[in-house]
N, C-alpha and C. Protein backbone atom coordinates (compact mmCIF):
# COMPACT_ATOMS: atom_id res chain seq x y z
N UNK A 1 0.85 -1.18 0.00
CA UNK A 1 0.00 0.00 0.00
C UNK A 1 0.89 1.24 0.00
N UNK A 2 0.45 2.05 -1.02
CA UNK A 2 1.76 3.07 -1.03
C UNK A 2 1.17 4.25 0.37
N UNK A 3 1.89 4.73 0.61
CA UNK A 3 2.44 5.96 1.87
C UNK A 3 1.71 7.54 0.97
N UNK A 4 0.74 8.34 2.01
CA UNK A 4 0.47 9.49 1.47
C UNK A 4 1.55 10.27 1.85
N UNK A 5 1.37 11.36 0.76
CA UNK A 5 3.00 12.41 1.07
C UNK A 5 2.43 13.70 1.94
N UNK A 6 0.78 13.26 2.10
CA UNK A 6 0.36 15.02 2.70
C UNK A 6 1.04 14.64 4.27
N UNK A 7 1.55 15.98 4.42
CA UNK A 7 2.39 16.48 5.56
C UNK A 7 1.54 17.28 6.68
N UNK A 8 1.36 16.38 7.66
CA UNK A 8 0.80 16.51 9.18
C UNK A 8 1.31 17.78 9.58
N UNK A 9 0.54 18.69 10.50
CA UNK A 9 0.77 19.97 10.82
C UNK A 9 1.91 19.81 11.65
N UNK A 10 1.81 18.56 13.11
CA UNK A 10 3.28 18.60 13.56
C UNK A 10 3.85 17.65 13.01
N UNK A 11 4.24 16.95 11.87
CA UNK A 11 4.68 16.22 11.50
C UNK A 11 6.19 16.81 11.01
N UNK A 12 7.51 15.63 11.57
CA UNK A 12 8.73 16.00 11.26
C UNK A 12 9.02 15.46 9.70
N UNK A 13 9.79 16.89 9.21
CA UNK A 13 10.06 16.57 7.81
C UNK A 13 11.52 16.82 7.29
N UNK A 14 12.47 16.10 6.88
CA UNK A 14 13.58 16.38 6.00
C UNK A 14 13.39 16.90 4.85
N UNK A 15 14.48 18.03 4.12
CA UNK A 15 14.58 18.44 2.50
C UNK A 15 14.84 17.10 2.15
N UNK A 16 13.84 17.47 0.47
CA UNK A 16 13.80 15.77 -0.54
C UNK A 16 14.78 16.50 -0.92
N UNK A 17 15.61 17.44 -1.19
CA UNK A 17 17.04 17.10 -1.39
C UNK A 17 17.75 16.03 -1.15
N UNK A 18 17.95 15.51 0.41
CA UNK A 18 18.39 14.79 0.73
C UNK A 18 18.65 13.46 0.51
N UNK A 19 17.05 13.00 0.11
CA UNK A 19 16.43 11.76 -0.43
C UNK A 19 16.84 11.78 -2.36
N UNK A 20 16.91 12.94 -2.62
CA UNK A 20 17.58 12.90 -3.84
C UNK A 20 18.97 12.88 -4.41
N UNK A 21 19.50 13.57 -3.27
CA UNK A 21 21.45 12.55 -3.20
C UNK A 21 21.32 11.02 -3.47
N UNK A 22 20.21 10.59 -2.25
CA UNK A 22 20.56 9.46 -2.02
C UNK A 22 20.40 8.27 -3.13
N UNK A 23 19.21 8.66 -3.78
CA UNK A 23 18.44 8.11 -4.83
C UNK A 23 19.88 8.20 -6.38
N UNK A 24 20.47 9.71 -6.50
CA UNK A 24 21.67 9.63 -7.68
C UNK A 24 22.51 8.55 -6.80
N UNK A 25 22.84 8.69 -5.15
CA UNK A 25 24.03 8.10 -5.56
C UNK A 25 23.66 6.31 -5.42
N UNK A 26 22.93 5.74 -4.80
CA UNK A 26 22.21 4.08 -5.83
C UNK A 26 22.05 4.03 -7.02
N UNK A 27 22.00 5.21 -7.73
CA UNK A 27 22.12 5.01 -9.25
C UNK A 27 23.55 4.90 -9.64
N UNK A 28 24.72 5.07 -9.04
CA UNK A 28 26.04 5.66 -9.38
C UNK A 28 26.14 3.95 -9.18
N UNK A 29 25.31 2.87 -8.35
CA UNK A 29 25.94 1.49 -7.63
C UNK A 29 24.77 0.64 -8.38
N UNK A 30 24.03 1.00 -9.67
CA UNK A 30 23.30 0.49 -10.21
C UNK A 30 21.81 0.11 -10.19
N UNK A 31 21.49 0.69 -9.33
CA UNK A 31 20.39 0.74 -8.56
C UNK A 31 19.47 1.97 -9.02
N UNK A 32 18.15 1.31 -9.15
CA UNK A 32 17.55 2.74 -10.42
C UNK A 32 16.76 3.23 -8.92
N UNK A 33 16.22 4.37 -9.47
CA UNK A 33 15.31 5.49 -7.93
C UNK A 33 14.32 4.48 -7.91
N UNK A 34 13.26 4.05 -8.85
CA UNK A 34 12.17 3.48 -8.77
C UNK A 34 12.19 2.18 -7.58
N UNK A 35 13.51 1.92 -7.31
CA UNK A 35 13.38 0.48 -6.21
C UNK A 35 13.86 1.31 -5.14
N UNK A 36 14.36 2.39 -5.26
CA UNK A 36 14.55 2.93 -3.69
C UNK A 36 13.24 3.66 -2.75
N UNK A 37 12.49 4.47 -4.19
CA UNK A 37 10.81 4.48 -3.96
C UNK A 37 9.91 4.28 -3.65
N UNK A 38 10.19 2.84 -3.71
CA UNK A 38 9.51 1.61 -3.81
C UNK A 38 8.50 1.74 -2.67
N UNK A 39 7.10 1.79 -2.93
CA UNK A 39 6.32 1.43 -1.45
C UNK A 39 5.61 2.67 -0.90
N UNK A 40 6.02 4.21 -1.88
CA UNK A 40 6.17 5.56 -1.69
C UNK A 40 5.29 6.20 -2.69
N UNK A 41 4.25 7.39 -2.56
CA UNK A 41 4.29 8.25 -3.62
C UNK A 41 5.18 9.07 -3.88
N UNK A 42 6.33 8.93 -3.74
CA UNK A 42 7.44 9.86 -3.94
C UNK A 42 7.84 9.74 -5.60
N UNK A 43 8.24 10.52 -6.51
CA UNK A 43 8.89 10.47 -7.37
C UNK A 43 10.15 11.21 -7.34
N UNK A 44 11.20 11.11 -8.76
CA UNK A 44 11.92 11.77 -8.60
C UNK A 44 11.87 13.34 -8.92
N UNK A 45 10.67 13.65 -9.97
CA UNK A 45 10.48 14.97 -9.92
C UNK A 45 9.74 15.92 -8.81
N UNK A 46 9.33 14.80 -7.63
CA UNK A 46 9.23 15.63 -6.84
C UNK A 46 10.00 15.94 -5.53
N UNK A 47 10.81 15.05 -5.58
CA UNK A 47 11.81 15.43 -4.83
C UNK A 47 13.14 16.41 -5.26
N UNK A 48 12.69 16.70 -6.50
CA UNK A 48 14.02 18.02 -6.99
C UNK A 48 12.80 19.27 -7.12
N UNK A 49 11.60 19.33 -6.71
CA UNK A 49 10.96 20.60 -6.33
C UNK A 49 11.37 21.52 -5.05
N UNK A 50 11.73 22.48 -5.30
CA UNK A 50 12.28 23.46 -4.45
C UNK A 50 11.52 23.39 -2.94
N UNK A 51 12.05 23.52 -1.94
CA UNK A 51 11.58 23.65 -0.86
C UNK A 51 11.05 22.20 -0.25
N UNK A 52 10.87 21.13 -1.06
CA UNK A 52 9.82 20.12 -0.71
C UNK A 52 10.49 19.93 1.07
N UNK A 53 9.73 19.30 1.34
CA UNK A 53 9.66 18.45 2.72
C UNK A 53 9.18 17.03 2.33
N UNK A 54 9.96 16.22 3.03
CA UNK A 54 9.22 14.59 3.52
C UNK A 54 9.03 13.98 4.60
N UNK A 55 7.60 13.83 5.30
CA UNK A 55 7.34 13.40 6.07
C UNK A 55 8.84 12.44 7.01
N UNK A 56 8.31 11.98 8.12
CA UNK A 56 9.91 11.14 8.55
C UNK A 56 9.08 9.44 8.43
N UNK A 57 7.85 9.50 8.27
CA UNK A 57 7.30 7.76 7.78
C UNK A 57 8.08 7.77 6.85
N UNK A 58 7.67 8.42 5.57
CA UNK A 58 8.63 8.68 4.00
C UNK A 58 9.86 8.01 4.23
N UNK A 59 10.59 9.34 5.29
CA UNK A 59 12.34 8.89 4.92
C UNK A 59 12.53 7.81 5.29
N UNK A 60 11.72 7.35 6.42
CA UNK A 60 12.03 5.72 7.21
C UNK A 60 11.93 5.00 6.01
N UNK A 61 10.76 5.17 5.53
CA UNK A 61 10.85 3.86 4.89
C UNK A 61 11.75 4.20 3.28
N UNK A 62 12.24 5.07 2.37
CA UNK A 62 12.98 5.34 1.47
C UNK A 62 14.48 4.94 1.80
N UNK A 63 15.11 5.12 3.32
CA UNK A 63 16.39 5.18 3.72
C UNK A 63 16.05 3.08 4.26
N UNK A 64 15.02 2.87 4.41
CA UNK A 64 14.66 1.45 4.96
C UNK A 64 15.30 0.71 3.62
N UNK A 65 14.58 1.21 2.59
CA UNK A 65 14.76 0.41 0.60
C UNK A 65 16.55 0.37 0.30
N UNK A 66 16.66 1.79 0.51
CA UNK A 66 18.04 1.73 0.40
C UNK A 66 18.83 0.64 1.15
N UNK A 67 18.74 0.67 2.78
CA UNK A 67 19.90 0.38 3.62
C UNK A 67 19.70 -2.14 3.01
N UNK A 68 17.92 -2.04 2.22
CA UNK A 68 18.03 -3.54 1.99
C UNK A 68 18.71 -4.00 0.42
N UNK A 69 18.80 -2.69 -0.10
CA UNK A 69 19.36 -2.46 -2.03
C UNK A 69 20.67 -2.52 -1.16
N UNK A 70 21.26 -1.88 -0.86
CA UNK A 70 22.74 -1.75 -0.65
C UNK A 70 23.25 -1.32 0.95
N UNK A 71 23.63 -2.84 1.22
CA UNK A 71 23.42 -2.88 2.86
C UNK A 71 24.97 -2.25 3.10
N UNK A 72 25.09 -1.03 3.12
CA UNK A 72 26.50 -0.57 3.59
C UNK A 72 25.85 0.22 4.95
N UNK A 73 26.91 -0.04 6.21
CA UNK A 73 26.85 0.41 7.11
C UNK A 73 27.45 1.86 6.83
N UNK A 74 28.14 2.06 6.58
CA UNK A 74 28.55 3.48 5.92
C UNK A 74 28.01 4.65 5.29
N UNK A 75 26.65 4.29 5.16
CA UNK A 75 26.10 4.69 3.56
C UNK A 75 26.17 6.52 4.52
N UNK A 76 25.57 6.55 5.21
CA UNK A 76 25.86 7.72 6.30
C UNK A 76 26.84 8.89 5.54
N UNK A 77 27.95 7.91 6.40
CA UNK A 77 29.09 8.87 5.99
C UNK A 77 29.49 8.93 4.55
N UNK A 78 29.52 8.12 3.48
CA UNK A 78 29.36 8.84 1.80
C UNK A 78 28.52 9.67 1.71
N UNK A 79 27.02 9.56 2.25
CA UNK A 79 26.44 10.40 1.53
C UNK A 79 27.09 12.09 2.49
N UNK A 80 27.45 12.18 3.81
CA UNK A 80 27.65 13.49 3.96
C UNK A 80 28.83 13.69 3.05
N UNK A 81 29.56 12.83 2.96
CA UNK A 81 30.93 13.43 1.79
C UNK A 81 30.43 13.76 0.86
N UNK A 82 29.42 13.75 -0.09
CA UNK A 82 28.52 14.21 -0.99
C UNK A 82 28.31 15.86 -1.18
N UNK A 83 28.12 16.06 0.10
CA UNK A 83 27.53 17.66 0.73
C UNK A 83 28.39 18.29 0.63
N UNK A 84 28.51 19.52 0.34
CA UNK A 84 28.87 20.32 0.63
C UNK A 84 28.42 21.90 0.75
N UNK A 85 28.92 23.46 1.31
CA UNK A 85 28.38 24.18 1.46
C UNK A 85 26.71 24.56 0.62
N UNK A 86 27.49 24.62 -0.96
CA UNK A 86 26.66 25.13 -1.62
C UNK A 86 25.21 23.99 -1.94
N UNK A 87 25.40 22.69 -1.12
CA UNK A 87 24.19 21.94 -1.27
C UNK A 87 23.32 22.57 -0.47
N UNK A 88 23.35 23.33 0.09
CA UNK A 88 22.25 23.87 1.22
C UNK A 88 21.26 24.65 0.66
N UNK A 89 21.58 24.95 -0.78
CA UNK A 89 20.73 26.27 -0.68
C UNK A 89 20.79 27.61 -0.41
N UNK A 90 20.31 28.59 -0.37
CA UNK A 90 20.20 29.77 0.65
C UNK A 90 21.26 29.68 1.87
N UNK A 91 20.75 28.74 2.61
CA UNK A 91 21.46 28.48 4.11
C UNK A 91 23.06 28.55 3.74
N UNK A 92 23.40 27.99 2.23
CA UNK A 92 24.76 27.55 2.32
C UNK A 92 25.49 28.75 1.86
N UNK A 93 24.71 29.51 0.38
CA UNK A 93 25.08 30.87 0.36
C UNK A 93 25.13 31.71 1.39
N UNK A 94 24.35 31.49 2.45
CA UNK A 94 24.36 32.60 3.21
C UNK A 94 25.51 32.32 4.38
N UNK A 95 26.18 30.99 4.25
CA UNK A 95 27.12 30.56 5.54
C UNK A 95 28.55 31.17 4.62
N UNK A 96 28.35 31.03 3.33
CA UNK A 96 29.69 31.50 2.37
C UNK A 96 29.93 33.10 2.49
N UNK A 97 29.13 33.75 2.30
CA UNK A 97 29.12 35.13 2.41
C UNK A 97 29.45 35.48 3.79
N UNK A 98 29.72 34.61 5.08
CA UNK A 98 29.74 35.51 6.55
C UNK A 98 31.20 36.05 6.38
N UNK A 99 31.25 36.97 7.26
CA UNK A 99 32.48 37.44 7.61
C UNK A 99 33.21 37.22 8.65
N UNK A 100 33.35 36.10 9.07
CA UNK A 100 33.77 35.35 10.25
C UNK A 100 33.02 34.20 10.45
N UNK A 101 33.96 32.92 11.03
CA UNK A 101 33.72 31.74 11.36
C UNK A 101 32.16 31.84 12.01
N UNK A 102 32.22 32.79 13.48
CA UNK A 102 31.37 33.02 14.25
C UNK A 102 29.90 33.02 13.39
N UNK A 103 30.15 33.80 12.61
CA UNK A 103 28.78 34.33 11.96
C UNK A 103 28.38 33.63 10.95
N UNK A 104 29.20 32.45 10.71
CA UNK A 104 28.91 31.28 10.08
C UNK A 104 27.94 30.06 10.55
N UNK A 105 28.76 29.99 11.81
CA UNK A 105 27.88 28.89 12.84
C UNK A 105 26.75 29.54 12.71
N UNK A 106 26.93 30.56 13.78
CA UNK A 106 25.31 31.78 13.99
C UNK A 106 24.40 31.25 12.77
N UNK A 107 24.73 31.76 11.47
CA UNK A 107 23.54 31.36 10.77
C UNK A 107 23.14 29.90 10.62
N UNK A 108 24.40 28.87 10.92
CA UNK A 108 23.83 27.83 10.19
C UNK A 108 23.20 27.29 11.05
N UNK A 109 22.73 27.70 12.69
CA UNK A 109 22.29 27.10 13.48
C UNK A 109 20.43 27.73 13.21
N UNK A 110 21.00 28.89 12.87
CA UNK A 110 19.67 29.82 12.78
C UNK A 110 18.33 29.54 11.63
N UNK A 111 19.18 28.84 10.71
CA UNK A 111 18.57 28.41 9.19
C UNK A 111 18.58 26.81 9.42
N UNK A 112 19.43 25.86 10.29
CA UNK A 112 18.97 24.59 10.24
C UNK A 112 17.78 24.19 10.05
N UNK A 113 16.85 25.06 10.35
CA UNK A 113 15.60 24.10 10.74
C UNK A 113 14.78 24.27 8.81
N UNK A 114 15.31 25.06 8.51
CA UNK A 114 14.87 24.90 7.34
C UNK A 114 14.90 24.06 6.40
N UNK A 115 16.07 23.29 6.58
CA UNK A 115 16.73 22.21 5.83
C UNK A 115 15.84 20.50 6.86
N UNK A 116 15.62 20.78 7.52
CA UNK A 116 14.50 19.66 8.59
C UNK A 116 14.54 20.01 9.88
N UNK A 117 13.08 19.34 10.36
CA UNK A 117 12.96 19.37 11.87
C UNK A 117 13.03 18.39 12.58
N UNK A 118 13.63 17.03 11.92
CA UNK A 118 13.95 16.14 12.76
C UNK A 118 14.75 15.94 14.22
N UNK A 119 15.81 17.21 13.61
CA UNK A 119 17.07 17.33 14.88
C UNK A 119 16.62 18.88 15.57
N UNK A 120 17.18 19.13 16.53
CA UNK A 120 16.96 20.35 17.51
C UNK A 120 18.54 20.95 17.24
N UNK A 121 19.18 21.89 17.01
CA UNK A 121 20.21 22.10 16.99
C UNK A 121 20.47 23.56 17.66
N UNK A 122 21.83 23.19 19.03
CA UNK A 122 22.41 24.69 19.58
C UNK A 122 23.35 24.91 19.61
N UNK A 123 23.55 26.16 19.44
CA UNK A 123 25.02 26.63 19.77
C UNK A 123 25.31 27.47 21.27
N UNK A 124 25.97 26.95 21.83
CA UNK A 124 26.83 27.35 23.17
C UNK A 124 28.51 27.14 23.48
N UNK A 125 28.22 28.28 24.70
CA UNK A 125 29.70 28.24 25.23
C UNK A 125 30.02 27.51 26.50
N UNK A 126 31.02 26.74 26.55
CA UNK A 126 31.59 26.11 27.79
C UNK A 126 32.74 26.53 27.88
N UNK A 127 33.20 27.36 28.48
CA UNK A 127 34.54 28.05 28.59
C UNK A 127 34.94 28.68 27.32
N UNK A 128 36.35 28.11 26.77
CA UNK A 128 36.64 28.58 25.35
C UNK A 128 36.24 27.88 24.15
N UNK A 129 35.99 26.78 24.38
CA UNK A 129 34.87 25.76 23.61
C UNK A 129 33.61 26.38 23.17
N UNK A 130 33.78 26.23 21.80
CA UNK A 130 32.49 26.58 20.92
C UNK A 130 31.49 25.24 20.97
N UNK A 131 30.33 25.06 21.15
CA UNK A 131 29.98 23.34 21.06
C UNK A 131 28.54 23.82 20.11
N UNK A 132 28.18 22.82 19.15
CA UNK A 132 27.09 22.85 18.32
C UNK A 132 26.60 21.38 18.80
N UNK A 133 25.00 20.85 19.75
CA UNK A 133 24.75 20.15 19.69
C UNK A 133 23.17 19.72 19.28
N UNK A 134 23.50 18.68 18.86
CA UNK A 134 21.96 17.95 18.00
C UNK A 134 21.56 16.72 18.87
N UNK A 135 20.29 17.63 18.83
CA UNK A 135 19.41 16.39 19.35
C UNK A 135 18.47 16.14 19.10
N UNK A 136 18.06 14.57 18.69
CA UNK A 136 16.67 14.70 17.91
C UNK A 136 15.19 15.01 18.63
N UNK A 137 14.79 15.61 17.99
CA UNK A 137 13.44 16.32 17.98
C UNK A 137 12.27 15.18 18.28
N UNK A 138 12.80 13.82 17.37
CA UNK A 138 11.81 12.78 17.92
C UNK A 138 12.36 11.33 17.76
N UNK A 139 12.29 10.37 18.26
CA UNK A 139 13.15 9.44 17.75
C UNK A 139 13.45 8.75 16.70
N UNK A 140 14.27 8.67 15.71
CA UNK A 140 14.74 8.11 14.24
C UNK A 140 14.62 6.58 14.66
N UNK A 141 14.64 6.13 15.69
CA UNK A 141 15.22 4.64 15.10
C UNK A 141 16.02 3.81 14.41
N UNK A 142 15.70 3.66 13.30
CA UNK A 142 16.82 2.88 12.46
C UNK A 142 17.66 3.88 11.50
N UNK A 143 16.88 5.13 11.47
CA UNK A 143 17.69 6.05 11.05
C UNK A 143 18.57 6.81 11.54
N UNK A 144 19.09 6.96 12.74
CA UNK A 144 19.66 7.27 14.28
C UNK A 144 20.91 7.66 13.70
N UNK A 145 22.10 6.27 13.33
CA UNK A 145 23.14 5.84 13.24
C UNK A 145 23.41 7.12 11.75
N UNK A 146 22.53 6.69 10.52
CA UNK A 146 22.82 7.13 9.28
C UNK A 146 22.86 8.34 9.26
N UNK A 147 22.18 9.15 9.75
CA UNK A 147 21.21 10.29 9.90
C UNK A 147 22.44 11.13 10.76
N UNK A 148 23.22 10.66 11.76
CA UNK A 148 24.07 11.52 12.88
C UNK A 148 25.78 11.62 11.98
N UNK A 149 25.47 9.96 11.66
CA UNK A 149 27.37 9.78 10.68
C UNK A 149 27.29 10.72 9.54
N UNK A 150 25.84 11.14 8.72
CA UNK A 150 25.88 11.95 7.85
C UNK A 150 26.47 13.54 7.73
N UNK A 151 25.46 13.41 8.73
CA UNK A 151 25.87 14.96 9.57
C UNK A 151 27.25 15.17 9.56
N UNK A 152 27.70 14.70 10.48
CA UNK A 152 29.29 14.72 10.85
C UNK A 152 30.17 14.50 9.92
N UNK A 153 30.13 13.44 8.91
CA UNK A 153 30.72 14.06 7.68
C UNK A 153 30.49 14.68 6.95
N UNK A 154 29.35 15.58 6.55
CA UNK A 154 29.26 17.01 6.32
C UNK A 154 29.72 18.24 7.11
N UNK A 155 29.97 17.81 8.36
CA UNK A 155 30.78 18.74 9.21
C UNK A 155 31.94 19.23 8.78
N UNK A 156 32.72 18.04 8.64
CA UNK A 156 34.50 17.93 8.41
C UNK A 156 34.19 18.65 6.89
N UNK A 157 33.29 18.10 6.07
CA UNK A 157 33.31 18.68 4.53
C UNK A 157 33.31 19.78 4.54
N UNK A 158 32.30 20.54 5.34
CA UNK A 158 31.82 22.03 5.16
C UNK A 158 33.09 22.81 5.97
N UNK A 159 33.19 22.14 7.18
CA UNK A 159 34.11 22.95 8.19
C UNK A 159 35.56 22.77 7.16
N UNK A 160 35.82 22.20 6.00
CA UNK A 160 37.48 22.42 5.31
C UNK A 160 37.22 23.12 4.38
N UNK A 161 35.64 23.22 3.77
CA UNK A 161 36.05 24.54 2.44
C UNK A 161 35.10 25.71 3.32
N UNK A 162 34.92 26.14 4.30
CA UNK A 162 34.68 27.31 5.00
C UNK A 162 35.78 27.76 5.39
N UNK A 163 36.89 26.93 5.52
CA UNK A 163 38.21 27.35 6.70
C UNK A 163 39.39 27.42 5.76
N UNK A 164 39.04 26.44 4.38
CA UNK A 164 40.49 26.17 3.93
C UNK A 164 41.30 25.39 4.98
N UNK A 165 41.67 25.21 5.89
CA UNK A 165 42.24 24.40 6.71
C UNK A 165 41.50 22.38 6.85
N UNK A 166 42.50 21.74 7.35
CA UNK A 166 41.88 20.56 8.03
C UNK A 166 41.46 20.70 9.22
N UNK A 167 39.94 19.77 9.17
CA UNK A 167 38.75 19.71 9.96
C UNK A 167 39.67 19.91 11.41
N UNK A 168 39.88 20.23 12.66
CA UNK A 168 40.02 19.93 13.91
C UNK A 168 39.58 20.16 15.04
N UNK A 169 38.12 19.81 15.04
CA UNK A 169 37.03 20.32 15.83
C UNK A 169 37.32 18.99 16.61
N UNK A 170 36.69 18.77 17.70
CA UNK A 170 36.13 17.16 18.65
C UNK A 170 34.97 16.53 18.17
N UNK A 171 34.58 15.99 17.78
CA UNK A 171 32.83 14.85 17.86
C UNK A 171 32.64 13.95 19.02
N UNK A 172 31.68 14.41 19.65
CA UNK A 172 31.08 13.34 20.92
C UNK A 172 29.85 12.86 20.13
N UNK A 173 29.63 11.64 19.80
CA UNK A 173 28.32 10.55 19.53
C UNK A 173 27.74 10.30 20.68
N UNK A 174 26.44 10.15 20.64
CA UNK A 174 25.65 9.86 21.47
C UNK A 174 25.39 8.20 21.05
N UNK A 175 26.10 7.55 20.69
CA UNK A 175 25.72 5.97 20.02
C UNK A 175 27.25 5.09 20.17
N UNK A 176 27.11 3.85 20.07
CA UNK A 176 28.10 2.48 20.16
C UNK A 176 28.91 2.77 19.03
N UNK A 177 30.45 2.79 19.25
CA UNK A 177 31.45 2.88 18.03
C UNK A 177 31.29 1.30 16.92
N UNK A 178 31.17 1.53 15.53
CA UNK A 178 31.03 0.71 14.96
C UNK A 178 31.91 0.60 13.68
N UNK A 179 32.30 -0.86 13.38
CA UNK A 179 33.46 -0.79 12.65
C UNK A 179 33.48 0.19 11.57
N UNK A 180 31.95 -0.05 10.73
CA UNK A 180 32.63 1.48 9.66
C UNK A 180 32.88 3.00 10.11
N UNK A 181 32.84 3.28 11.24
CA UNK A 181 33.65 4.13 11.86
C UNK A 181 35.16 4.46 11.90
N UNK A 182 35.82 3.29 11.14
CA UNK A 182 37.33 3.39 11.18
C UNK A 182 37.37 4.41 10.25
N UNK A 183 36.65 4.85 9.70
CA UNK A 183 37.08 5.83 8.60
C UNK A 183 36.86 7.39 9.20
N UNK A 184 36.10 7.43 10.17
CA UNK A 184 36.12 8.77 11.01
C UNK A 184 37.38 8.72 11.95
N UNK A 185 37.68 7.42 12.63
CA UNK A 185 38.84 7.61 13.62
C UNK A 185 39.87 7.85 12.80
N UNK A 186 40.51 7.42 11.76
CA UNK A 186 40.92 8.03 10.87
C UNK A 186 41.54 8.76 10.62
N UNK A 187 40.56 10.04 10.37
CA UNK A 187 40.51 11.92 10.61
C UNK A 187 40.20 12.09 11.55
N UNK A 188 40.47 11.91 12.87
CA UNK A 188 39.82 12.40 14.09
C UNK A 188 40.62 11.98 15.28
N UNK A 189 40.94 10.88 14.96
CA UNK A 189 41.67 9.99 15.86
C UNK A 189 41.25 10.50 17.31
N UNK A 190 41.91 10.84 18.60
CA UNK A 190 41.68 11.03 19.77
C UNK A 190 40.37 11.83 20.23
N UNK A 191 40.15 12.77 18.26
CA UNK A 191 39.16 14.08 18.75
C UNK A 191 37.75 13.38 18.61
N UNK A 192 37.23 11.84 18.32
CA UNK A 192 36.21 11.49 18.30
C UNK A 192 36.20 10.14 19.52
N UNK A 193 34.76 10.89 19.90
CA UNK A 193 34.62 9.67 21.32
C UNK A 193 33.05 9.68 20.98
N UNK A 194 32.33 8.19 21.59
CA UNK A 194 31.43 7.14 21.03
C UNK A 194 30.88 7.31 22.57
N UNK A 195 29.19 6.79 22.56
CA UNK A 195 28.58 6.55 23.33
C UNK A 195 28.90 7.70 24.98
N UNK A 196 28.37 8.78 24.05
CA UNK A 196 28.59 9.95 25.22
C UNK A 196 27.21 10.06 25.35
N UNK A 197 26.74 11.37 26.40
CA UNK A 197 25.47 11.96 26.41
C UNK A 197 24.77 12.51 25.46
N UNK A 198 25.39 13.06 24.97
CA UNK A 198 25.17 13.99 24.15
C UNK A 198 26.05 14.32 22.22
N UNK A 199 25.41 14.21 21.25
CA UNK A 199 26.23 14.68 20.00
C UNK A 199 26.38 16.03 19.74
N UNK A 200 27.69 16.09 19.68
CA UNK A 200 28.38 17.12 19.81
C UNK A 200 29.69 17.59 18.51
N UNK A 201 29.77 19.14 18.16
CA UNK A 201 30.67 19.14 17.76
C UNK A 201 31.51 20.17 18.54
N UNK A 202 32.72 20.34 18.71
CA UNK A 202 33.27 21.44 20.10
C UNK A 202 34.50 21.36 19.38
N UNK A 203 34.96 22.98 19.25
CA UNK A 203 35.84 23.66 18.54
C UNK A 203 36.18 24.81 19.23
């Protein structure tokens, strides 16, 4: 029975941007959109309509098709390597144009929610520590793991062509370290720690 796409007043929704990375890059591994779809009124022309939103039943079950088409524990972290500034939109032009790091975060914390309301996202100070933390808004479930590794490698992506420099912020996970994680310890080595309170990035 396919899934309606009308969107509940409090209902949490991700940009079909997102769902439309995901959909090119199973096509890049042979895999056509129509089986990642699968089960969905989603198409692909409507997920490259400006602004769209998708319900989080939607993404569950679109990111569900995927993770049984191509069971990579990883898929997470490729697709944030995917991202970068100017995938955002607005949000991303407008993080390129700041005139300081500061006023970079500032907006991108300020405009997150535009891009979805799945996660809650803040920025604070703990001493000289800058910390940006996410927390979800409602529980993902099986999307938890994909959904947080994504993030975070869009972090390191965005945080090296905002800075020109290499990434060297900290990551605290709120989740169990798992082998395809060797590719974050990696780049991170000491500065990433697993199964904390809280996800965190602190710079």
């Amino acid at each position: 029975v396919a899934m309606t796409t009308t969107r509940k007043l409090t209902e949490e929704t991700l940009s079909a941007h997102y769902l439309l990375l995901l959909c090119h890059h199973l096509l890049t591994r042979g895999i056509p959109p129509e089986q990642v779809l699968a089960g969905t009124e989603l198409s692909l022309a409507e997920l490259e309509q400006p602004n769209r939103q998708v319900p989080l039943a939607l993404c569950i079950h679109v990111f569900t098709n995927a993770q049984r088409l191509l069971p990579d524990p990883g898929l997470g972290l490729h697709l944030g390597q995917l991202l970068n500034i100017r995938s955002h939109g607005f949000l991303g032009y407008a993080v390129l144009s700041s005139r300081s790091i500061g006023e970079a975060v500032d907006l991108a914390v300020r405009y997150f929610r535009t891009r979805t309301s799945l996660l809650e996202i803040r920025l604070f100070r703990e001493g000289e520590m800058a910390v940006i933390q996410l927390d979800e808004r409602v529980p993902l479930g099986p999307l938890r793991v994909l959904v947080f590794d994504a993030l975070m490698s869009l972090f390191i992506v965005c945080g090296q062509q905002l800075t020109g420099r290499k990434f060297n912020a900290e990551m605290r996970l709120a989740y169990p370290e798992q082998p395809h994680h060797a590719e974050l310890r990696t780049q991170l080595g000491e500065r990433l720690s697993f199964d904390c309170a809280f996800t965190q990035v602190r710079f």
